[in-house]
PDB file of N, CA and C in Angstrom:
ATOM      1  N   UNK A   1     115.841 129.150  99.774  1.00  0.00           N
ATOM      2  CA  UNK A   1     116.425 127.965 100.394  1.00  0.00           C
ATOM      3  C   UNK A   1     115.435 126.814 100.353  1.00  0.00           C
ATOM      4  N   UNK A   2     115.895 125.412 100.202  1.00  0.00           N
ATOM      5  CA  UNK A   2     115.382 124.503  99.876  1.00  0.00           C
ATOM      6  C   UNK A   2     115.075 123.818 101.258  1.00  0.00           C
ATOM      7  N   UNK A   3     114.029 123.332 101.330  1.00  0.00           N
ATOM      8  CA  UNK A   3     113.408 122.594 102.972  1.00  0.00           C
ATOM      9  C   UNK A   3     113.462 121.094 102.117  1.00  0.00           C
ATOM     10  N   UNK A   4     114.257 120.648 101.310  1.00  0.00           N
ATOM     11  CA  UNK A   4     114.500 119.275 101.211  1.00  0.00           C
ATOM     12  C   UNK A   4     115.474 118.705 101.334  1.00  0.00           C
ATOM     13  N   UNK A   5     115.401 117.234 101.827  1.00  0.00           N
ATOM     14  CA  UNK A   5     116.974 116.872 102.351  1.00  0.00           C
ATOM     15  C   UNK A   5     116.176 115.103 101.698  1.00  0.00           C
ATOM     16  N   UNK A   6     116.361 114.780 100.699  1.00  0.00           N
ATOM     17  CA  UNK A   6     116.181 113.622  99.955  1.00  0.00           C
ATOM     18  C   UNK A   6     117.563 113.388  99.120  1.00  0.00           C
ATOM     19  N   UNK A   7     117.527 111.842  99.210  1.00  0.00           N
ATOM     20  CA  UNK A   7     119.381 111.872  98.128  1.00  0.00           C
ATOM     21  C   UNK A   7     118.919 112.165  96.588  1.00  0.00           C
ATOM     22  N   UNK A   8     119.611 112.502  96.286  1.00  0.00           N
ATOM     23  CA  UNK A   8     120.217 112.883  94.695  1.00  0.00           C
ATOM     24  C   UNK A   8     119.970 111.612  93.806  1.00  0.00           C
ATOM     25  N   UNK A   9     119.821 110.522  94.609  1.00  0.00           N
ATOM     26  CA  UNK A   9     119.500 109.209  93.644  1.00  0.00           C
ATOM     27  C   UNK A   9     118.340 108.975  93.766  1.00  0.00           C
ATOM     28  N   UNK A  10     117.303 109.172  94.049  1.00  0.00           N
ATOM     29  CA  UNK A  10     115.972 109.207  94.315  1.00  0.00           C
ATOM     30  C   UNK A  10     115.628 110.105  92.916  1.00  0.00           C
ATOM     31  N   UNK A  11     116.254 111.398  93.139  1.00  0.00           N
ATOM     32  CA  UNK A  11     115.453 112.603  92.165  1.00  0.00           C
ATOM     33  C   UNK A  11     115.410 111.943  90.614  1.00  0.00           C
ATOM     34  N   UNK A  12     116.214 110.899  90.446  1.00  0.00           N
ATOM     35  CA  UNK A  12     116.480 109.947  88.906  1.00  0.00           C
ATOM     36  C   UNK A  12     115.070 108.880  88.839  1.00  0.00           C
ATOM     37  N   UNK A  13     114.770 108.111  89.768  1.00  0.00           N
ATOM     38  CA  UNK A  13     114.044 107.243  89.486  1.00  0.00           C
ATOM     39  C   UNK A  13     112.587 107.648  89.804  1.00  0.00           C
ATOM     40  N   UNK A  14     111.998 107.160  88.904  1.00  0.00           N
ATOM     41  CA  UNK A  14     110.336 107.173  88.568  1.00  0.00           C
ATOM     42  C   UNK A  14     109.643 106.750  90.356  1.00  0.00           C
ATOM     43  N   UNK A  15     108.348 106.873  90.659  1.00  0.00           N
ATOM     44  CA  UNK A  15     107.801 107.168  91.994  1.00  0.00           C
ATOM     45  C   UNK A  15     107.419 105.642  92.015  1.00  0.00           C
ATOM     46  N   UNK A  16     107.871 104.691  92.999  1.00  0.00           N
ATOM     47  CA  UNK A  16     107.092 103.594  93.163  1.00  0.00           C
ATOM     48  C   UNK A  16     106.900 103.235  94.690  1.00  0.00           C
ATOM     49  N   UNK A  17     105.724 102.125  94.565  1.00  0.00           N
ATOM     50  CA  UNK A  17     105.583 102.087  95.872  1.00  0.00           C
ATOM     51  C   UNK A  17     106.130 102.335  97.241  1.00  0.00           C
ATOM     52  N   UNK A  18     106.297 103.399  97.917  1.00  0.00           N
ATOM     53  CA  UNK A  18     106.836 103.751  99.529  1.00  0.00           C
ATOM     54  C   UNK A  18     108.515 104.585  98.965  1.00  0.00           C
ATOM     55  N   UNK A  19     108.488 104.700  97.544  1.00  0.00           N
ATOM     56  CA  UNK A  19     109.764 105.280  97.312  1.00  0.00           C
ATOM     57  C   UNK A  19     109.581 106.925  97.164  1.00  0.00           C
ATOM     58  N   UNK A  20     109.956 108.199  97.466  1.00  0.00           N
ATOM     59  CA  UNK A  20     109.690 109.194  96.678  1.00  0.00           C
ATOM     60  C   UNK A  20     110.349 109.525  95.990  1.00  0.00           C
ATOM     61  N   UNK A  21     109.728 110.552  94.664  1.00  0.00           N
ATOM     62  CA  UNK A  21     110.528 110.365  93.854  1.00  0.00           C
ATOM     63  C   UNK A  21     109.663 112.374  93.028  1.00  0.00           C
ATOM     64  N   UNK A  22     110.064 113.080  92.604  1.00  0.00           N
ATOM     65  CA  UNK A  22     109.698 114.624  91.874  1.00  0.00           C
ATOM     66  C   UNK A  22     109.072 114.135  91.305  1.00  0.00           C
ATOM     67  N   UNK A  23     107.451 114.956  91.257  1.00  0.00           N
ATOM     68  CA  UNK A  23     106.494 114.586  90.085  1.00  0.00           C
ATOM     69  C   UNK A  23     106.934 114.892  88.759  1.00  0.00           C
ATOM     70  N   UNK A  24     108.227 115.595  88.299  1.00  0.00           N
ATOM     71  CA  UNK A  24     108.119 115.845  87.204  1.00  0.00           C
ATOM     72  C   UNK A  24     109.292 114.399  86.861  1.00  0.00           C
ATOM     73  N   UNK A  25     109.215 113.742  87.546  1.00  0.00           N
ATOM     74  CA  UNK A  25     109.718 112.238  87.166  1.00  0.00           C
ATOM     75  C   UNK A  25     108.487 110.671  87.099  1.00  0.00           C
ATOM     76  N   UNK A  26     107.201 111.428  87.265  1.00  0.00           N
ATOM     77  CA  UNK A  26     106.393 110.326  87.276  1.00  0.00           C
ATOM     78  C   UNK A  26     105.546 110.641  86.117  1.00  0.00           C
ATOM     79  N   UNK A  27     105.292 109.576  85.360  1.00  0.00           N
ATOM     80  CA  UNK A  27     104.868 108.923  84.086  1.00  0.00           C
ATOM     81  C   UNK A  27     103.824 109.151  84.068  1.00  0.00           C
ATOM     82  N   UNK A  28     102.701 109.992  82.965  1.00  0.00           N
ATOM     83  CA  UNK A  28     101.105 110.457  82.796  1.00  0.00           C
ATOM     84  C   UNK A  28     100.568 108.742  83.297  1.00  0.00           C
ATOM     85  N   UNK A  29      99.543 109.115  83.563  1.00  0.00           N
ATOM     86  CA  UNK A  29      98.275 108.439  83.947  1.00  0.00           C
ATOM     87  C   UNK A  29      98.930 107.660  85.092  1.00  0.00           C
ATOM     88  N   UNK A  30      99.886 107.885  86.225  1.00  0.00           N
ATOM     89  CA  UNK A  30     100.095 107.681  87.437  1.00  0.00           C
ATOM     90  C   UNK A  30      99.239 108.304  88.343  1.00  0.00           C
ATOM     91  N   UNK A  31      98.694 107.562  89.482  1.00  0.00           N
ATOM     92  CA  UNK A  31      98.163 108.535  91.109  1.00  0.00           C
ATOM     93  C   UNK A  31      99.284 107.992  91.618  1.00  0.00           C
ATOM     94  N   UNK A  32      99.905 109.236  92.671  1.00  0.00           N
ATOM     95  CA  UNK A  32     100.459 109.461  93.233  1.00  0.00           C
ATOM     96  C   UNK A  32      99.494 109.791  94.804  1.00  0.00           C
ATOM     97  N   UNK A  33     100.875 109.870  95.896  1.00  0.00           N
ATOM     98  CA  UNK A  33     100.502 111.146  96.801  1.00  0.00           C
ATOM     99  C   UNK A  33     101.871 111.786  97.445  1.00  0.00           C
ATOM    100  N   UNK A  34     100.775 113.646  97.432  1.00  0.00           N
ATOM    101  CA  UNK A  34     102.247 114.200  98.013  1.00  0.00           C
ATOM    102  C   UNK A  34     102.558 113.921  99.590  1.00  0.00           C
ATOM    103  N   UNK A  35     104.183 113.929  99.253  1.00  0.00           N
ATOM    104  CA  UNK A  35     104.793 113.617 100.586  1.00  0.00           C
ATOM    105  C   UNK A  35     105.685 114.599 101.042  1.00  0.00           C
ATOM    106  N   UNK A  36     105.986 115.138 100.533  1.00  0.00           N
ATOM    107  CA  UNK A  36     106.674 116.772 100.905  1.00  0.00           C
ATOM    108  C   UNK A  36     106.905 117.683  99.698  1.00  0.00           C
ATOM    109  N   UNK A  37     106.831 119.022 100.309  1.00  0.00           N
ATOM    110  CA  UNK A  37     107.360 119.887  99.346  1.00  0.00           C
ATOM    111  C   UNK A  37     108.844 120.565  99.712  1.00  0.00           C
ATOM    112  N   UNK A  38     109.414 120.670  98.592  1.00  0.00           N
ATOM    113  CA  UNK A  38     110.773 120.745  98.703  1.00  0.00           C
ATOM    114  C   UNK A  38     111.037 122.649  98.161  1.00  0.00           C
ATOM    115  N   UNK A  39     110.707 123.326  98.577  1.00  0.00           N
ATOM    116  CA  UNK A  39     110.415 124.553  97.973  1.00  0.00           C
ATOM    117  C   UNK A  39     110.677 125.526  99.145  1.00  0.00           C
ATOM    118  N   UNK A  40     110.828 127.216  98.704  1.00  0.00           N
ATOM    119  CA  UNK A  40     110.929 127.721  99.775  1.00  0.00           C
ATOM    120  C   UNK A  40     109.295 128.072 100.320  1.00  0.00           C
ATOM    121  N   UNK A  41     109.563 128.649 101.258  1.00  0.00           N
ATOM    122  CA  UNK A  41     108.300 128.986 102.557  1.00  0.00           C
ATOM    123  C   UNK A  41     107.410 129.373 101.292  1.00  0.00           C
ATOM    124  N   UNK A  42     107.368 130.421 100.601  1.00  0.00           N
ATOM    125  CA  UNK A  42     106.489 131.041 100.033  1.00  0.00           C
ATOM    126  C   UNK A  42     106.027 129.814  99.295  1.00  0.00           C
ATOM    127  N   UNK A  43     107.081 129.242  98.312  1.00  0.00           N
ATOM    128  CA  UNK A  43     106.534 128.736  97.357  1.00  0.00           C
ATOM    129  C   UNK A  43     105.537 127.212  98.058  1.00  0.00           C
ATOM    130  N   UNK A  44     106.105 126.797  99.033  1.00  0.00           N
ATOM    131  CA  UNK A  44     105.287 125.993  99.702  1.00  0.00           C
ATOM    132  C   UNK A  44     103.994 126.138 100.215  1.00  0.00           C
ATOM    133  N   UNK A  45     103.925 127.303 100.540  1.00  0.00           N
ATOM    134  CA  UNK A  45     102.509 127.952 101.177  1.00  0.00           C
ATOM    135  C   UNK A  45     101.564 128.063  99.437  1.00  0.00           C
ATOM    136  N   UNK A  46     102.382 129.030  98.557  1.00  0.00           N
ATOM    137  CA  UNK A  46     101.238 128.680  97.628  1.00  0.00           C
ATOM    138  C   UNK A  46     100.767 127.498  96.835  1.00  0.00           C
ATOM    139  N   UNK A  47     101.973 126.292  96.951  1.00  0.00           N
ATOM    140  CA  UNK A  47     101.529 125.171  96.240  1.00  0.00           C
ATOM    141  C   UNK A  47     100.358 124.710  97.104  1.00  0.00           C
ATOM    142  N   UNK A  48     100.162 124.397  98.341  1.00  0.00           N
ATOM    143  CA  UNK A  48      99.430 124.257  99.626  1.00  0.00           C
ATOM    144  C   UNK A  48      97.992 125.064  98.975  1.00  0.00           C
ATOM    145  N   UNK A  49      98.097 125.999  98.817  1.00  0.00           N
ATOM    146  CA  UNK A  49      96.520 127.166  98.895  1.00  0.00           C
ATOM    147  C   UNK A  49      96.325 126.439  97.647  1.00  0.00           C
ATOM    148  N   UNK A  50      96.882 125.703  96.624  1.00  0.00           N
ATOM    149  CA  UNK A  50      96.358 125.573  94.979  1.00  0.00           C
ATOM    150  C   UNK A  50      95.421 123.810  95.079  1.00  0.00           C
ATOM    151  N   UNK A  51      96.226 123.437  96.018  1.00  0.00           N
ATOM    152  CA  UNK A  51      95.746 121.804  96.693  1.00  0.00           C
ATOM    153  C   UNK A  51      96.885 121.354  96.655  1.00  0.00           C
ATOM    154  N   UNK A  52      98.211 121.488  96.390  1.00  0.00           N
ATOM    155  CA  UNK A  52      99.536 120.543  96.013  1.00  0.00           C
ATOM    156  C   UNK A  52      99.831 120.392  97.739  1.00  0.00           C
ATOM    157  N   UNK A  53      98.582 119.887  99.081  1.00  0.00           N
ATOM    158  CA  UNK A  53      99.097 119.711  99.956  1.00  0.00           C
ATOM    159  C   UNK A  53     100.212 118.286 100.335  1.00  0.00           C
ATOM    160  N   UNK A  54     100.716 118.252 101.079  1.00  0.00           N
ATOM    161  CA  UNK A  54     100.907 116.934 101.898  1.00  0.00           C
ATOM    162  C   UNK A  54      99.932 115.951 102.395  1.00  0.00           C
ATOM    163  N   UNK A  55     100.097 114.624 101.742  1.00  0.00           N
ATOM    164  CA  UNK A  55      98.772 113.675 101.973  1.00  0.00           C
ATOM    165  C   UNK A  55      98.077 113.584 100.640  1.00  0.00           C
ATOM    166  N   UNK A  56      97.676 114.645 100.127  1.00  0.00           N
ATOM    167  CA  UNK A  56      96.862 114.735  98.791  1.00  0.00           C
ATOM    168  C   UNK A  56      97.103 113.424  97.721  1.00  0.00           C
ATOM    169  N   UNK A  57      96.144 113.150  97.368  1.00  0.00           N
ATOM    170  CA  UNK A  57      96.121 112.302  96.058  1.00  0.00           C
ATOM    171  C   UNK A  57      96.173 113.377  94.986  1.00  0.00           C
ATOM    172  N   UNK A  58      96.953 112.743  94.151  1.00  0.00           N
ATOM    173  CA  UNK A  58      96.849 113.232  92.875  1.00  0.00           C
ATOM    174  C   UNK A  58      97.052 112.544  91.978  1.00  0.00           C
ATOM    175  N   UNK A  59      96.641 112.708  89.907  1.00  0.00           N
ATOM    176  CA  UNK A  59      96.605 111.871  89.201  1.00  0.00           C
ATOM    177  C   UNK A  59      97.425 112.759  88.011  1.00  0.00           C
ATOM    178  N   UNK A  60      98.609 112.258  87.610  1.00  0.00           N
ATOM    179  CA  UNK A  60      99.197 113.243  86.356  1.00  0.00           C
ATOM    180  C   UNK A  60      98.361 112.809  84.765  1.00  0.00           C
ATOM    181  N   UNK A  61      98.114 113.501  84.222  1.00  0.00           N
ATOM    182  CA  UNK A  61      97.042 113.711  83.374  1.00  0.00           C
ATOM    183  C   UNK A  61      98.133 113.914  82.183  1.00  0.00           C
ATOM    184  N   UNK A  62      99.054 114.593  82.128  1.00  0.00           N
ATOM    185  CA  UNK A  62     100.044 114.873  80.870  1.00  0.00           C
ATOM    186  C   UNK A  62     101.358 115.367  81.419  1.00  0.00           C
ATOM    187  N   UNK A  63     102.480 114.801  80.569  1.00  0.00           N
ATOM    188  CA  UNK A  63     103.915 114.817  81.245  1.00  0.00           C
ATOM    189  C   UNK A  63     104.549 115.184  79.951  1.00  0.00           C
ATOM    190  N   UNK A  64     104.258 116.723  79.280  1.00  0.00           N
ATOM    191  CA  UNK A  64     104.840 117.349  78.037  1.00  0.00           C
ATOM    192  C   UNK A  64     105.739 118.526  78.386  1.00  0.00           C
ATOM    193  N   UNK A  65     105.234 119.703  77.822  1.00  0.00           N
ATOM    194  CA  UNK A  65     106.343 120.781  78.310  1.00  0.00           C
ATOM    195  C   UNK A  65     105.892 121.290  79.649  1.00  0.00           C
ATOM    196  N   UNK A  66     104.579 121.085  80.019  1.00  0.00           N
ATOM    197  CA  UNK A  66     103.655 121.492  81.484  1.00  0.00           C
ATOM    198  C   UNK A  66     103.706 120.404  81.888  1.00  0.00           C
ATOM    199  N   UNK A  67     103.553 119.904  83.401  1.00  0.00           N
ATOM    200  CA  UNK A  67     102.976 118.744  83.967  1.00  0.00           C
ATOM    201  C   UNK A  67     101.314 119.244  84.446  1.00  0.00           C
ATOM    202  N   UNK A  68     100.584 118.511  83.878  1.00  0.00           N
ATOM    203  CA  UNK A  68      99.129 118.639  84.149  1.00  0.00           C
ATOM    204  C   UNK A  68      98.246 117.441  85.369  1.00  0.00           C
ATOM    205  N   UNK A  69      97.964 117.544  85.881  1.00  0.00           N
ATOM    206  CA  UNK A  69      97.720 117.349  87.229  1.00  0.00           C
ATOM    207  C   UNK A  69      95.819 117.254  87.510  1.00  0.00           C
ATOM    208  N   UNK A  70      95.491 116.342  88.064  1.00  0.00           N
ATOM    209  CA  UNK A  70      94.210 116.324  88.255  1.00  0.00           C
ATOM    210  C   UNK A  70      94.316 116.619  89.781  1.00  0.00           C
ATOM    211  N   UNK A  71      93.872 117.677  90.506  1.00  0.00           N
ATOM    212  CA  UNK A  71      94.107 117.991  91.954  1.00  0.00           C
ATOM    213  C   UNK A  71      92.421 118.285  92.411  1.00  0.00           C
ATOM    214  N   UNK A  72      91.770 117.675  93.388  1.00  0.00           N
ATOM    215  CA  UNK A  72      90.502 117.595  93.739  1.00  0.00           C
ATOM    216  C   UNK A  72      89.452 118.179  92.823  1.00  0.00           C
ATOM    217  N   UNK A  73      89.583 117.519  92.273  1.00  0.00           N
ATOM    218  CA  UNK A  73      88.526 117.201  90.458  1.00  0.00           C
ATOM    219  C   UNK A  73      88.523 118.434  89.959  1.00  0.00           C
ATOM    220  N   UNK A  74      89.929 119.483  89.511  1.00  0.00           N
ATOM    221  CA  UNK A  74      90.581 120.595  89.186  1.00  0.00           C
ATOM    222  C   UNK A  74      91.998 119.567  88.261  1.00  0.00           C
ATOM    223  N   UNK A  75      91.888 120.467  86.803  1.00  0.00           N
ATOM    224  CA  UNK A  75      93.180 119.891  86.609  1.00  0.00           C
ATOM    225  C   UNK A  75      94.041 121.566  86.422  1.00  0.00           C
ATOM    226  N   UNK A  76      95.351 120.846  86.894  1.00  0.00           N
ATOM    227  CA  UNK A  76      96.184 121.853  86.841  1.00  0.00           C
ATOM    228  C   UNK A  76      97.608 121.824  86.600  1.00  0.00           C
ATOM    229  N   UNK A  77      98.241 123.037  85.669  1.00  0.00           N
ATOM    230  CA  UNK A  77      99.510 122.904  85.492  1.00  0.00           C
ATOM    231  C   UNK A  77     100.378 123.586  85.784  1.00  0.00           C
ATOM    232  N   UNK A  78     101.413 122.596  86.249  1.00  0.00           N
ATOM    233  CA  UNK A  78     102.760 123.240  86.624  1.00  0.00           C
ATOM    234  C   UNK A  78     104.306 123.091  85.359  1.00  0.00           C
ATOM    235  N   UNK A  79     104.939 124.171  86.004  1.00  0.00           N
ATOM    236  CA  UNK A  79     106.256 123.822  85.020  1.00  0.00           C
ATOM    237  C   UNK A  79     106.934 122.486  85.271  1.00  0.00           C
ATOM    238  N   UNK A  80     107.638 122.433  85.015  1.00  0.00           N
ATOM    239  CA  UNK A  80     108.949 121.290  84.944  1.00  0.00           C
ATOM    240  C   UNK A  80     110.011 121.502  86.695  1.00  0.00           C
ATOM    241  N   UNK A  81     110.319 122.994  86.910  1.00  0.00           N
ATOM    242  CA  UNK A  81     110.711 123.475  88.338  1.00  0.00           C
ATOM    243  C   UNK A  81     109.975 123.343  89.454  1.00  0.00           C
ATOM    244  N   UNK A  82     108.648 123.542  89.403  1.00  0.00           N
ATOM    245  CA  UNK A  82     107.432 123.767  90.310  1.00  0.00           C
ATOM    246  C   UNK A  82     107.265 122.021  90.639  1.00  0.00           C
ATOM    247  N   UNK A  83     107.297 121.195  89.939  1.00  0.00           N
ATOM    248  CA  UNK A  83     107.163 120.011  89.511  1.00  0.00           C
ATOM    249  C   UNK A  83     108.425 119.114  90.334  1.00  0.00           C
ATOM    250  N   UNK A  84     109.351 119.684  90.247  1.00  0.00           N
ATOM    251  CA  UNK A  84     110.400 118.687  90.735  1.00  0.00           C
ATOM    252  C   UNK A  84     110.925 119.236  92.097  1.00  0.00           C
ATOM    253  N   UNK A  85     109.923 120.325  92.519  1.00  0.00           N
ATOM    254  CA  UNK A  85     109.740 120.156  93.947  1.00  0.00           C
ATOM    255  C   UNK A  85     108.763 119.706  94.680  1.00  0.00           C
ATOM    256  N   UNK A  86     108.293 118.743  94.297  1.00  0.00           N
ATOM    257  CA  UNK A  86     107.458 117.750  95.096  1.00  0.00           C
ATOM    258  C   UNK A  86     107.704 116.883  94.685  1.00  0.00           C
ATOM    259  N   UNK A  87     107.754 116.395  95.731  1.00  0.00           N
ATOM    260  CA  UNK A  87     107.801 114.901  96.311  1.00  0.00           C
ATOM    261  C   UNK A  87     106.909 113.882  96.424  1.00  0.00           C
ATOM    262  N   UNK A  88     106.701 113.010  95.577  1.00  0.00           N
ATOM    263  CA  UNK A  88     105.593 111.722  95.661  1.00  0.00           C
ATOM    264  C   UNK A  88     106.153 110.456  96.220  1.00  0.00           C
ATOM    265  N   UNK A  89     104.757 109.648  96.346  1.00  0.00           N
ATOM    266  CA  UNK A  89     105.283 108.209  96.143  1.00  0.00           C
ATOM    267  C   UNK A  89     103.653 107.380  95.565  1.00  0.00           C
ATOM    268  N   UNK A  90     104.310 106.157  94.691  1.00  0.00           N
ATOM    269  CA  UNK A  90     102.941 105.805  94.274  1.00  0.00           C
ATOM    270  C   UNK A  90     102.313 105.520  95.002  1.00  0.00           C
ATOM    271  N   UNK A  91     100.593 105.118  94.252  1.00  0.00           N
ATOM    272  CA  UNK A  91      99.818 104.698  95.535  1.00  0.00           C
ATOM    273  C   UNK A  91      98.695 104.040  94.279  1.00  0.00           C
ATOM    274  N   UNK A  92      98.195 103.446  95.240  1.00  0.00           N
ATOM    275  CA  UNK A  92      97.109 102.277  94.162  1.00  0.00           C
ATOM    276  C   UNK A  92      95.415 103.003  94.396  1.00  0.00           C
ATOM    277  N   UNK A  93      95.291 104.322  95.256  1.00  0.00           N
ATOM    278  CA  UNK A  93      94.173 104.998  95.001  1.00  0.00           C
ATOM    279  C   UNK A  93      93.600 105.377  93.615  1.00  0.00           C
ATOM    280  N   UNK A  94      92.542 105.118  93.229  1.00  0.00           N
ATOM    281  CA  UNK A  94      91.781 106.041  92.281  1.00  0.00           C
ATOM    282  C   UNK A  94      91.018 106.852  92.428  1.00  0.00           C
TER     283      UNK A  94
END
């Protein structure tokens, strides 16, 4: 079961300022930060233990068949599913 309740028109458009939007909808060489995870318990707890917390900065590094992810100077990849359960919004951190 899904712990997200975001509209269906959001999940289309790219992450911009104060909007959220699935990282596997935001464009390489974006920082982001996460703002929720949309996943069940488990899968939330392990995105959490990997760094994919709430609050976190992050920087997408490559947006191919993996989404690759720079997560506290660790890069890391997720699928395309894993990916479009989180929730961003941009942010002008580097």
């Amino acid at each position: 079961m899904s712990t997200c309740n975001h509209p269906a028109s959001q999940a289309e458009m790219p992450a911009a300022e104060g909007q959220l939007a699935p990282l596997d909808q935001v464009h390489a060489g974006k920082t982001v930060r996460i703002r929720q995870l949309c996943a069940t318990p488990e899968v939330s707890c392990r995105l959490r233990e990997i760094g994919f917390c709430e609050g976190q900065i992050i920087r997408l590094i490559a947006c191919h068949t993996n989404i690759i992810c720079q997560v506290c100077q660790a890069r890391l990849a997720l699928n395309n599913a894993l990916a479009r359960m989180i929730l961003v919004e941009e942010t002008w951190a580097v």
